[in-house]
PDB file of N, CA and C in Angstrom:
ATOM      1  N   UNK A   1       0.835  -1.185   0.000  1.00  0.00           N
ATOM      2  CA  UNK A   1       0.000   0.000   0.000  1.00  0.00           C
ATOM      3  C   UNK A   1       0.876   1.242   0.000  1.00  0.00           C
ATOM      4  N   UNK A   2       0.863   2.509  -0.778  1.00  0.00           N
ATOM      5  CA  UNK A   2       1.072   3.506  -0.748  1.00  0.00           C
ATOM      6  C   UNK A   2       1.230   3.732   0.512  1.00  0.00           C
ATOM      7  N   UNK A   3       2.257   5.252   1.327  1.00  0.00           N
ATOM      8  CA  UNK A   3       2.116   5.886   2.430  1.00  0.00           C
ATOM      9  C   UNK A   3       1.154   6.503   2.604  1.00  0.00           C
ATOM     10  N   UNK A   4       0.598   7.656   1.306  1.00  0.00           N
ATOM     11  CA  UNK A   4      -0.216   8.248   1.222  1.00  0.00           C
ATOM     12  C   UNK A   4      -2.005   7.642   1.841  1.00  0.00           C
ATOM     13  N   UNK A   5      -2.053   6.397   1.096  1.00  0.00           N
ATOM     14  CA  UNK A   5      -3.107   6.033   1.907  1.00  0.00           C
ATOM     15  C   UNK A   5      -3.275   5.628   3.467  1.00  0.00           C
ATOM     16  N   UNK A   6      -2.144   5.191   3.466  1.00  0.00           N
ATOM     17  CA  UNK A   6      -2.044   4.406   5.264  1.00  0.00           C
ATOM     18  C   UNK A   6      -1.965   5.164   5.948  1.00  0.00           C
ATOM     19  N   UNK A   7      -2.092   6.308   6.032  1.00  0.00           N
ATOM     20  CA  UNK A   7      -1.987   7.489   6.723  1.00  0.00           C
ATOM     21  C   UNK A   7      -3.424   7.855   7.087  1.00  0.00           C
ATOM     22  N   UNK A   8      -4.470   7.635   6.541  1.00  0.00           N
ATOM     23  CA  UNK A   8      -5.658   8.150   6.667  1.00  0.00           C
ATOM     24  C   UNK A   8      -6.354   6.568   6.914  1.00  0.00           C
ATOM     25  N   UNK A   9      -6.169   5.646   6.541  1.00  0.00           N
ATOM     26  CA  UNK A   9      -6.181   4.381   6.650  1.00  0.00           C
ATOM     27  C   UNK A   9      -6.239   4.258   8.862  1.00  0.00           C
ATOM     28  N   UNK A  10      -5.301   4.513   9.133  1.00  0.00           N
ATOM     29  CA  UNK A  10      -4.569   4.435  10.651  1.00  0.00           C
ATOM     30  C   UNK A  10      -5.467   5.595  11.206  1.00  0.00           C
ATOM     31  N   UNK A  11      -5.657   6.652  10.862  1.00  0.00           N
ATOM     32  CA  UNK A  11      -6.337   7.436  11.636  1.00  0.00           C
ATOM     33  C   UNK A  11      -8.069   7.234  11.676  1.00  0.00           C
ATOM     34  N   UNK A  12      -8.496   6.594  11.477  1.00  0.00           N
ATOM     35  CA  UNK A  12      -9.704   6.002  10.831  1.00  0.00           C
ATOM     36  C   UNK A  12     -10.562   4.991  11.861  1.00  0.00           C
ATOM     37  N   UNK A  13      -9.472   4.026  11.224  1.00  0.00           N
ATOM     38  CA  UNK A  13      -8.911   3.187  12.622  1.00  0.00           C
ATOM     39  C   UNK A  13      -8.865   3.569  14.461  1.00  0.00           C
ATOM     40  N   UNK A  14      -8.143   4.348  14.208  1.00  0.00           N
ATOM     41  CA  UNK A  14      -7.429   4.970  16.084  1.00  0.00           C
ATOM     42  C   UNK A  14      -8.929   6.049  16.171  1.00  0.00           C
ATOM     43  N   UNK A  15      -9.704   6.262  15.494  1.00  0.00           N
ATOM     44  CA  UNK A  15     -10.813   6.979  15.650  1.00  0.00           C
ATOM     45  C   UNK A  15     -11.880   6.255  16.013  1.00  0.00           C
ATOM     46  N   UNK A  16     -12.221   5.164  15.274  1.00  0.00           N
ATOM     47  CA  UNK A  16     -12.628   3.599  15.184  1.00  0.00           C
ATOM     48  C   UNK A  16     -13.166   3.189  16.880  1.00  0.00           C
ATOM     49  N   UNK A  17     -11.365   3.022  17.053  1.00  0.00           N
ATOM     50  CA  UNK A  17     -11.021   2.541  18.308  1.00  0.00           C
ATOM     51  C   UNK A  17     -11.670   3.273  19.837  1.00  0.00           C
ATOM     52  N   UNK A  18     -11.167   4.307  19.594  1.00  0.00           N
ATOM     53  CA  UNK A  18     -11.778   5.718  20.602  1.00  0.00           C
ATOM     54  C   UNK A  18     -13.146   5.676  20.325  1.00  0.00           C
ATOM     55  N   UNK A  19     -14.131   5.440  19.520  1.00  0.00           N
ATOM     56  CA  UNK A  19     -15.961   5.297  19.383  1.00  0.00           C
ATOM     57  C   UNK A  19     -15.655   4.553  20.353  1.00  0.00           C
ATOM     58  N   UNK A  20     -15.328   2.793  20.271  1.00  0.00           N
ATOM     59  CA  UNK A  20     -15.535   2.002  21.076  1.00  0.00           C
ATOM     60  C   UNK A  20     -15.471   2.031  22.229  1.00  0.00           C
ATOM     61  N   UNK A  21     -14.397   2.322  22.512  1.00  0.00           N
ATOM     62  CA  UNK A  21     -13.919   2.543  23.836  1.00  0.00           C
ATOM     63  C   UNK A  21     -15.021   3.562  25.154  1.00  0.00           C
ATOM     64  N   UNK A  22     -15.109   4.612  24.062  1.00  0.00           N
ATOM     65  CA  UNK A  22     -15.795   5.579  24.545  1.00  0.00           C
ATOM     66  C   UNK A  22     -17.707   5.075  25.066  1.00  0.00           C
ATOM     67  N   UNK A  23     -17.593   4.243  24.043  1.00  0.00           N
ATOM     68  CA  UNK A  23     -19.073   3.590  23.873  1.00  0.00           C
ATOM     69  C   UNK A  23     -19.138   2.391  25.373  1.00  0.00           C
ATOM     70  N   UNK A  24     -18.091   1.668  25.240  1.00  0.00           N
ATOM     71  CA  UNK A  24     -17.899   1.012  26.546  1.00  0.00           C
ATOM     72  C   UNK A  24     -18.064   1.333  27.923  1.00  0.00           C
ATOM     73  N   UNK A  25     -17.153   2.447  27.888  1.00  0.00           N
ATOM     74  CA  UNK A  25     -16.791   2.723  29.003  1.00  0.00           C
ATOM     75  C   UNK A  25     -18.012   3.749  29.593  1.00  0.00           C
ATOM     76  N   UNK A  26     -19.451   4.310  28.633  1.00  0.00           N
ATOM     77  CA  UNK A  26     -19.997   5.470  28.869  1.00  0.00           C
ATOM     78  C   UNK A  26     -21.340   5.129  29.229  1.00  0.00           C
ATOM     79  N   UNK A  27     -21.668   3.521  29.314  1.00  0.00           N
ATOM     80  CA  UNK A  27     -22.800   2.698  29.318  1.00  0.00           C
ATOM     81  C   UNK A  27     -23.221   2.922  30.713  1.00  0.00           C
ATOM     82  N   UNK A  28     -24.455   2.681  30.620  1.00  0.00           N
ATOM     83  CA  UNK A  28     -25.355   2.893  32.009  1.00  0.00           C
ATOM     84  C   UNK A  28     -25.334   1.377  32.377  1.00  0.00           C
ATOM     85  N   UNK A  29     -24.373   0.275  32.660  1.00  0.00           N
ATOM     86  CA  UNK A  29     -24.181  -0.346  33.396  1.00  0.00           C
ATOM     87  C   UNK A  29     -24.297  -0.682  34.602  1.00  0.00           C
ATOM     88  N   UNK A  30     -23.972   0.222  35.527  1.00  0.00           N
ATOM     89  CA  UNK A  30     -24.068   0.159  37.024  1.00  0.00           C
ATOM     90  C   UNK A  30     -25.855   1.251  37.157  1.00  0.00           C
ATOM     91  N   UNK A  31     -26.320   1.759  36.408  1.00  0.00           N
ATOM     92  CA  UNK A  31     -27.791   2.221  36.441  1.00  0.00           C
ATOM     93  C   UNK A  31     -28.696   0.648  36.400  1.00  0.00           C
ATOM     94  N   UNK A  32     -27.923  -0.529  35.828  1.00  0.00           N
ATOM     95  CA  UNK A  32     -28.852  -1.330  35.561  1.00  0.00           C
ATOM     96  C   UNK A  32     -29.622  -1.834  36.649  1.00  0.00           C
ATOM     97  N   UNK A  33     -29.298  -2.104  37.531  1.00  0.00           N
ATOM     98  CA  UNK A  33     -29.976  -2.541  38.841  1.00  0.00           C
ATOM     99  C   UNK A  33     -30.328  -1.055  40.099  1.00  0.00           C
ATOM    100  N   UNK A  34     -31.887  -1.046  39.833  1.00  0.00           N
ATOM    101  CA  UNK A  34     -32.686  -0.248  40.698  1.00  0.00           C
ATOM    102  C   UNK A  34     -32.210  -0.085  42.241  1.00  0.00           C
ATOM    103  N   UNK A  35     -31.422   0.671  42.099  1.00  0.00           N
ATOM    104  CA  UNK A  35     -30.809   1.231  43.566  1.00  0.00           C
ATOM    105  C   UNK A  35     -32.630   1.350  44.866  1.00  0.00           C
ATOM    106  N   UNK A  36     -32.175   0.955  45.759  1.00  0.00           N
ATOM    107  CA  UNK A  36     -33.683   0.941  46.871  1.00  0.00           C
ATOM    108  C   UNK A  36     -33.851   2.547  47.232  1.00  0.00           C
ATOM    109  N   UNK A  37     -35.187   3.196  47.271  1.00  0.00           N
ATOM    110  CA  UNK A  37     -35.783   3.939  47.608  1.00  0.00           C
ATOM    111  C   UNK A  37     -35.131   4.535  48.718  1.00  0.00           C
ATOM    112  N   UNK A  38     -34.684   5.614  48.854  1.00  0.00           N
ATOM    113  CA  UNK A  38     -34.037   6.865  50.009  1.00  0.00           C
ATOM    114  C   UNK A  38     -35.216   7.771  50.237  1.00  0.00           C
ATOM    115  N   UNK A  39     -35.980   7.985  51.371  1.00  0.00           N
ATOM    116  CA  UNK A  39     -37.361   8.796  51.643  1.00  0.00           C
ATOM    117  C   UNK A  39     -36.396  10.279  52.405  1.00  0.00           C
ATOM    118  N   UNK A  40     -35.225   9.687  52.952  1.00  0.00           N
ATOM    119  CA  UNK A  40     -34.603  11.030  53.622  1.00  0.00           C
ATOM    120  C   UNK A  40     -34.953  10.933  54.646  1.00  0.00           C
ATOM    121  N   UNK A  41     -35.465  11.882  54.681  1.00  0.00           N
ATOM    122  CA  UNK A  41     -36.258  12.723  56.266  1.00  0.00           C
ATOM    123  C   UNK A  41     -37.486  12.472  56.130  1.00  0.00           C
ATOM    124  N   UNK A  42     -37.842  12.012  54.881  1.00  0.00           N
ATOM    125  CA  UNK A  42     -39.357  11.920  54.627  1.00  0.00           C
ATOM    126  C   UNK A  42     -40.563  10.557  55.365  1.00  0.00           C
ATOM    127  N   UNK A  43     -41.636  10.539  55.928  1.00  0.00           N
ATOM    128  CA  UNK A  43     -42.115   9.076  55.798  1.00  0.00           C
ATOM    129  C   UNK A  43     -42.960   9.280  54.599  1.00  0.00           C
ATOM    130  N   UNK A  44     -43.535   8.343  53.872  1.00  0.00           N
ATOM    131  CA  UNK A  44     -44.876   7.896  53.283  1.00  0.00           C
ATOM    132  C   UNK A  44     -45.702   7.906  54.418  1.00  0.00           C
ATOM    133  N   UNK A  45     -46.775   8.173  53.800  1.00  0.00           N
ATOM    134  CA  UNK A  45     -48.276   8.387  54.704  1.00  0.00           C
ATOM    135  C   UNK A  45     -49.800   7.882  53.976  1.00  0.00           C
ATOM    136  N   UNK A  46     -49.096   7.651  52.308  1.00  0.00           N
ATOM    137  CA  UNK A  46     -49.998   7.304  51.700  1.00  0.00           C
ATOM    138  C   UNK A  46     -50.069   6.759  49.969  1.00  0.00           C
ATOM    139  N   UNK A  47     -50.150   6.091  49.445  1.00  0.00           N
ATOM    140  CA  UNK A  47     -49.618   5.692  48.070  1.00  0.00           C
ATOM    141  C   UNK A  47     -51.182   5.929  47.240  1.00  0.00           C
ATOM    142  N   UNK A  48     -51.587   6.839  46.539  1.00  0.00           N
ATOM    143  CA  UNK A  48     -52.582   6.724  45.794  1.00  0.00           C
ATOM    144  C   UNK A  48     -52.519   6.414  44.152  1.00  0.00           C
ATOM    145  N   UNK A  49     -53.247   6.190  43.283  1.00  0.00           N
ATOM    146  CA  UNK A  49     -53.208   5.685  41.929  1.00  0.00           C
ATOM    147  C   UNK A  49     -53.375   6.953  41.247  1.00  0.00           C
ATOM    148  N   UNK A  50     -54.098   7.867  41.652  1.00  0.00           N
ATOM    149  CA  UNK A  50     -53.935   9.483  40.943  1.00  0.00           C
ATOM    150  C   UNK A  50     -53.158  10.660  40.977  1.00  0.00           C
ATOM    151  N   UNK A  51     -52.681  10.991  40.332  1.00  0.00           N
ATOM    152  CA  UNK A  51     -51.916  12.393  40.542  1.00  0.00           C
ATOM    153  C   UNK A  51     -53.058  13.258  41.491  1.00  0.00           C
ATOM    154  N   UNK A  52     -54.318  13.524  40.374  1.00  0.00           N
ATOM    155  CA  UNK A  52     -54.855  14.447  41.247  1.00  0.00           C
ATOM    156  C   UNK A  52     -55.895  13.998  42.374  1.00  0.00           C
ATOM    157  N   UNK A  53     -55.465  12.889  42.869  1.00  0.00           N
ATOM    158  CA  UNK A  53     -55.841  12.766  44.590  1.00  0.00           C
ATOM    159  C   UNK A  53     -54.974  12.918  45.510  1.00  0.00           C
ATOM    160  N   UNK A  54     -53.545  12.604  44.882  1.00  0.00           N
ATOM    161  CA  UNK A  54     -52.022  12.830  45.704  1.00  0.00           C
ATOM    162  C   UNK A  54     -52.488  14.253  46.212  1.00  0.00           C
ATOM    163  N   UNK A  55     -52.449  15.220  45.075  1.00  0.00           N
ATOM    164  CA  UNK A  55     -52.278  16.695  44.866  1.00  0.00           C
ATOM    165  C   UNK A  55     -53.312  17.282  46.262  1.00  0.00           C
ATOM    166  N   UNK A  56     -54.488  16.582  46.127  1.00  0.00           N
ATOM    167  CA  UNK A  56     -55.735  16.896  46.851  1.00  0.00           C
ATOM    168  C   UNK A  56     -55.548  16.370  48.502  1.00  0.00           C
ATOM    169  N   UNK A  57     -54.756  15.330  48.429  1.00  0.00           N
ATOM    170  CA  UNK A  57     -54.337  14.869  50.206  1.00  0.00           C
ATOM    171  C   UNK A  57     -53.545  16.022  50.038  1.00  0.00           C
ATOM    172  N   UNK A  58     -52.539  16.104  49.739  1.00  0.00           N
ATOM    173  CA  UNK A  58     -51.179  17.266  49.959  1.00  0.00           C
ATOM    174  C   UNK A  58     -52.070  18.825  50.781  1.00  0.00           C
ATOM    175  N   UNK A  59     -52.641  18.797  49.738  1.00  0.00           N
ATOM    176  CA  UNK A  59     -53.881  20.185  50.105  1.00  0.00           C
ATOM    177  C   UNK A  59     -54.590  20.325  51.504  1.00  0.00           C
ATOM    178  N   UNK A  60     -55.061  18.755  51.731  1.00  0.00           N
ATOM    179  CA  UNK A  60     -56.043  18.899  52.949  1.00  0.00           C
ATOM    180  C   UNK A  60     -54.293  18.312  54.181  1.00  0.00           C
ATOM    181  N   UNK A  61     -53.265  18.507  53.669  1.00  0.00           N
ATOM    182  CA  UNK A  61     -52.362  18.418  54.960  1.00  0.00           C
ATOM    183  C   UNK A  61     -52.197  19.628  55.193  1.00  0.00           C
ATOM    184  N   UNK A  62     -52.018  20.289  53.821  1.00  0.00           N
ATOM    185  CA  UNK A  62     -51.287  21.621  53.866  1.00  0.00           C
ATOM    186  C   UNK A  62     -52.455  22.402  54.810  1.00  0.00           C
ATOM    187  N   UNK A  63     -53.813  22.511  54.448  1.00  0.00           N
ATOM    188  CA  UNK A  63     -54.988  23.080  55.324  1.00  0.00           C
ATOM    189  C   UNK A  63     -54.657  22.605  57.180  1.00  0.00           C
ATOM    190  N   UNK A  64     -54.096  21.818  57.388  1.00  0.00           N
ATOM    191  CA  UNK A  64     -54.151  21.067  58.632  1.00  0.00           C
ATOM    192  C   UNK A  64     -52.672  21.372  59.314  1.00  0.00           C
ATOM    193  N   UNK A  65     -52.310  21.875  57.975  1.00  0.00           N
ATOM    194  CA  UNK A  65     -50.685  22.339  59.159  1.00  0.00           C
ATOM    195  C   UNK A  65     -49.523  21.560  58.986  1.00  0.00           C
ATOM    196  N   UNK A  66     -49.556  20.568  57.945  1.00  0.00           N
ATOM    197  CA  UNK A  66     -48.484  19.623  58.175  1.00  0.00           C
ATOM    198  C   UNK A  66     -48.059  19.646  56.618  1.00  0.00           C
ATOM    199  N   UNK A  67     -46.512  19.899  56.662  1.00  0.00           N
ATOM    200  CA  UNK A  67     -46.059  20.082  55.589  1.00  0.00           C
ATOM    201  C   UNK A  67     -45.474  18.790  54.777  1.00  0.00           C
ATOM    202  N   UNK A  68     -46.205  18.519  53.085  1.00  0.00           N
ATOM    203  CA  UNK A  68     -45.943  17.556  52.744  1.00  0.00           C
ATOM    204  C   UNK A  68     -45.201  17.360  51.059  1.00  0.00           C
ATOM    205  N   UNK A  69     -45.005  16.171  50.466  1.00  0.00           N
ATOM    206  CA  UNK A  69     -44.632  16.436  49.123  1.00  0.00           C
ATOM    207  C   UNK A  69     -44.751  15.296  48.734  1.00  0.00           C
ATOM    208  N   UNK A  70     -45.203  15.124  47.214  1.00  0.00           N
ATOM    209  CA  UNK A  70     -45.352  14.170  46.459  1.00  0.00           C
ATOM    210  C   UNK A  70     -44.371  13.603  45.132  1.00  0.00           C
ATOM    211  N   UNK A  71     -44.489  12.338  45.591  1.00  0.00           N
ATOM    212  CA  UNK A  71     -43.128  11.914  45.053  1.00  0.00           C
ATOM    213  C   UNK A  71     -43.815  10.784  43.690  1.00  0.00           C
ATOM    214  N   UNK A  72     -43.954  10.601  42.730  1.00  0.00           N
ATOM    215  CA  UNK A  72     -44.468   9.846  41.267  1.00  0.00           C
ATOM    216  C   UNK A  72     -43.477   9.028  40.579  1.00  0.00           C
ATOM    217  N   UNK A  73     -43.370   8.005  41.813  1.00  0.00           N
ATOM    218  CA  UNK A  73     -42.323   6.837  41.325  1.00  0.00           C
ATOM    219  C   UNK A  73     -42.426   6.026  39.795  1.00  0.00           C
ATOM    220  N   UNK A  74     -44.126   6.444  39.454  1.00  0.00           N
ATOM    221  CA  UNK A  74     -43.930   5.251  38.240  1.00  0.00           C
ATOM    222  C   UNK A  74     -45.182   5.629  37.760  1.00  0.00           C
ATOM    223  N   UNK A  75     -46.014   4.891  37.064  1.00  0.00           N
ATOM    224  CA  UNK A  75     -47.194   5.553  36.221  1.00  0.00           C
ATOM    225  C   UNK A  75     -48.384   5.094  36.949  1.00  0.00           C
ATOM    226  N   UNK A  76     -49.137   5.778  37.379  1.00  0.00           N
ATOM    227  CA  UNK A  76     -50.427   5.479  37.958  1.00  0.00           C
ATOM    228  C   UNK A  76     -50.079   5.268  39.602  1.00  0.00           C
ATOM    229  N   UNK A  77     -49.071   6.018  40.032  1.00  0.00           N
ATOM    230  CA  UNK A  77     -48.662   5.989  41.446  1.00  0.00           C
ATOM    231  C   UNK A  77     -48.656   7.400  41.650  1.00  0.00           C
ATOM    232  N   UNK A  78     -48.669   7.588  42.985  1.00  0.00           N
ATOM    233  CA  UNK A  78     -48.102   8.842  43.434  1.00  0.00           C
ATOM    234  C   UNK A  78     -48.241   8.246  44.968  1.00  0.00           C
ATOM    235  N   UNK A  79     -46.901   9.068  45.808  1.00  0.00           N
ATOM    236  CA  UNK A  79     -46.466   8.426  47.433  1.00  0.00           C
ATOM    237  C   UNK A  79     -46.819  10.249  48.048  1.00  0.00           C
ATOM    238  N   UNK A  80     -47.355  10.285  48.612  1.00  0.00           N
ATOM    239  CA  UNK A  80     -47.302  11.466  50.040  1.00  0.00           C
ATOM    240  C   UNK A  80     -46.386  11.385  51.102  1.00  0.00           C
ATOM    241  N   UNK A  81     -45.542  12.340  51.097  1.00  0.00           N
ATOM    242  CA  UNK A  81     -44.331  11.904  52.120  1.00  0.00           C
ATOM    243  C   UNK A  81     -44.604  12.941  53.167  1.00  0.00           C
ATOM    244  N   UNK A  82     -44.578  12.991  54.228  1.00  0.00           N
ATOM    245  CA  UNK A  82     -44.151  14.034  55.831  1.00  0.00           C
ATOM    246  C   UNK A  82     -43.279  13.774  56.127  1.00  0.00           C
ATOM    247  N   UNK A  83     -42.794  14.609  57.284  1.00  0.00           N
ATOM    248  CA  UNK A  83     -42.047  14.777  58.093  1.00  0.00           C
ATOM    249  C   UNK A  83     -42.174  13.603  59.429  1.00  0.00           C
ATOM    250  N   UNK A  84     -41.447  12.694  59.593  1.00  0.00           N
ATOM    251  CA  UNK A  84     -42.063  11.581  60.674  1.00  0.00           C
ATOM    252  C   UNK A  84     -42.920  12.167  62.038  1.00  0.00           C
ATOM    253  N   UNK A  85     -42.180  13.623  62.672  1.00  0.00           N
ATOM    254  CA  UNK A  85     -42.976  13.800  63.700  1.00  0.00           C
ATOM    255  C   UNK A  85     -44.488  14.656  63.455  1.00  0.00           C
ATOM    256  N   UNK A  86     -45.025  14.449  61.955  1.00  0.00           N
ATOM    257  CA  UNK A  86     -46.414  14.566  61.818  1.00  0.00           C
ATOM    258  C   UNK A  86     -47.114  13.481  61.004  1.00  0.00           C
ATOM    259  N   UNK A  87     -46.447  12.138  61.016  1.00  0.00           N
ATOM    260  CA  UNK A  87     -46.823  11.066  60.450  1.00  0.00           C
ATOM    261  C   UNK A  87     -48.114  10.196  60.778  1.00  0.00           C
ATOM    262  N   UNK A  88     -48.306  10.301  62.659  1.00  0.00           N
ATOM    263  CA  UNK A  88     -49.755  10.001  62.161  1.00  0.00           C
ATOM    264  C   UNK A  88     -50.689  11.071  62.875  1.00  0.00           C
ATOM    265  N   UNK A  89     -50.888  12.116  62.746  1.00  0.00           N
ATOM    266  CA  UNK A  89     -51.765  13.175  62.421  1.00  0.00           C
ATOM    267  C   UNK A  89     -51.953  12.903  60.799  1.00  0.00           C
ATOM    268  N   UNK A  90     -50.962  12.565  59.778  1.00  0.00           N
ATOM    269  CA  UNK A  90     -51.047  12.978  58.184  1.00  0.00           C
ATOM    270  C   UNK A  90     -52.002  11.728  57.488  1.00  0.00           C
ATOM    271  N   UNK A  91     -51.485  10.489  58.605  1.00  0.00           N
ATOM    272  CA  UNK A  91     -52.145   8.951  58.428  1.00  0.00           C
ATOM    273  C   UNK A  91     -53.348   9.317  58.602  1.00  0.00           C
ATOM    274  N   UNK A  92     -53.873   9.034  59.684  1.00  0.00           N
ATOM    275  CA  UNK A  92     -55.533   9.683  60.244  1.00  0.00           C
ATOM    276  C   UNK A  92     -55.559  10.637  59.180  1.00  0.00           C
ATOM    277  N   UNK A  93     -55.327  11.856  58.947  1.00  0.00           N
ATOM    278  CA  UNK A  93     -56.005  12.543  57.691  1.00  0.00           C
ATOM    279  C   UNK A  93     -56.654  11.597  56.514  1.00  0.00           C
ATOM    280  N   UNK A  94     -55.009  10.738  56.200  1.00  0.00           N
ATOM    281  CA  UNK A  94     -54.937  10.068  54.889  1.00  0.00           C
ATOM    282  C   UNK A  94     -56.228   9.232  55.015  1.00  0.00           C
ATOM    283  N   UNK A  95     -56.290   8.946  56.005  1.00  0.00           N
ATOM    284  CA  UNK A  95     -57.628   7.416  56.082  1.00  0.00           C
ATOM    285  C   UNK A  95     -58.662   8.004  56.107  1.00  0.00           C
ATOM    286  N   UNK A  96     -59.194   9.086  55.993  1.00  0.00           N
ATOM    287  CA  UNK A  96     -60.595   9.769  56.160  1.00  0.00           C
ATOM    288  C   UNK A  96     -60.509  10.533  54.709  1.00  0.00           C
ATOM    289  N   UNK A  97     -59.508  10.492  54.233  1.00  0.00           N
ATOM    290  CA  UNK A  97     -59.368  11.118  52.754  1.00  0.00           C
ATOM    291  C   UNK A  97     -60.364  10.247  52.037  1.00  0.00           C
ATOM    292  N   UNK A  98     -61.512  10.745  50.938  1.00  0.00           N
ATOM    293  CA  UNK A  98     -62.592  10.195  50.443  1.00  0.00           C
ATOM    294  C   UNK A  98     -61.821   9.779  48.674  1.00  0.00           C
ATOM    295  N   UNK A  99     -60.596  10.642  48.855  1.00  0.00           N
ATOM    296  CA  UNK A  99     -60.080  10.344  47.151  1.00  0.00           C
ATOM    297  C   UNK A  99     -58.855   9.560  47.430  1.00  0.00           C
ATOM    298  N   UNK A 100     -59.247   8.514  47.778  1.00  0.00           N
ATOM    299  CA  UNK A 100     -58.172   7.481  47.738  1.00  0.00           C
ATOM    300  C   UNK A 100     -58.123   6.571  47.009  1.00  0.00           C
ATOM    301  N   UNK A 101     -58.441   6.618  46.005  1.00  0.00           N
ATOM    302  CA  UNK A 101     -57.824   5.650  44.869  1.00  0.00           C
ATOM    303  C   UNK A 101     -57.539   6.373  43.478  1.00  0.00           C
TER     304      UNK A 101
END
């Protein structure tokens, strides 16, 4: 082969090489297995199937004094989280809540 070609031939190549590498090494591999749920500081108080019944408990905590947030792990879920030292004042709410499903 000519120099002229092997020159662009090799860089092609070593470019080639670096995709791969890059492609390897950049994979969501260690994403593959679902790390377990961290609430924090938070408890659950309540898991409903609607966004807007989550939204609507959140409301009747927020009316009641107890500060809360909603967390939408997956489709047709939503979790209500508190603060543990208003967890069951937020429970008792949650169980008299009429939009629970």
């Amino acid at each position: 082969m000519p120099y002229d070609v092997m020159g662009p031939l090799v860089v092609v190549a070593v470019l080639g090489l670096l995709l791969l590498f890059t492609r390897w090494a950049f994979t969501g591999r260690a994403s593959a297995a679902p790390s377990p749920v961290d609430d924090g500081l938070l408890t659950r108080v309540a898991t409903l199937s609607r966004r807007e019944s989550a939204l609507q408990l959140r409301a009747l905590l927020s009316d009641a004094g107890i500060r809360s947030t909603v967390r939408f792990p997956g489709a047709h879920r939503a979790e209500v989280l508190v603060f543990p030292e208003d967890a069951d004042r937020a429970r008792a709410l949650a169980a008299a809540f009429p939009g629970g499903g």
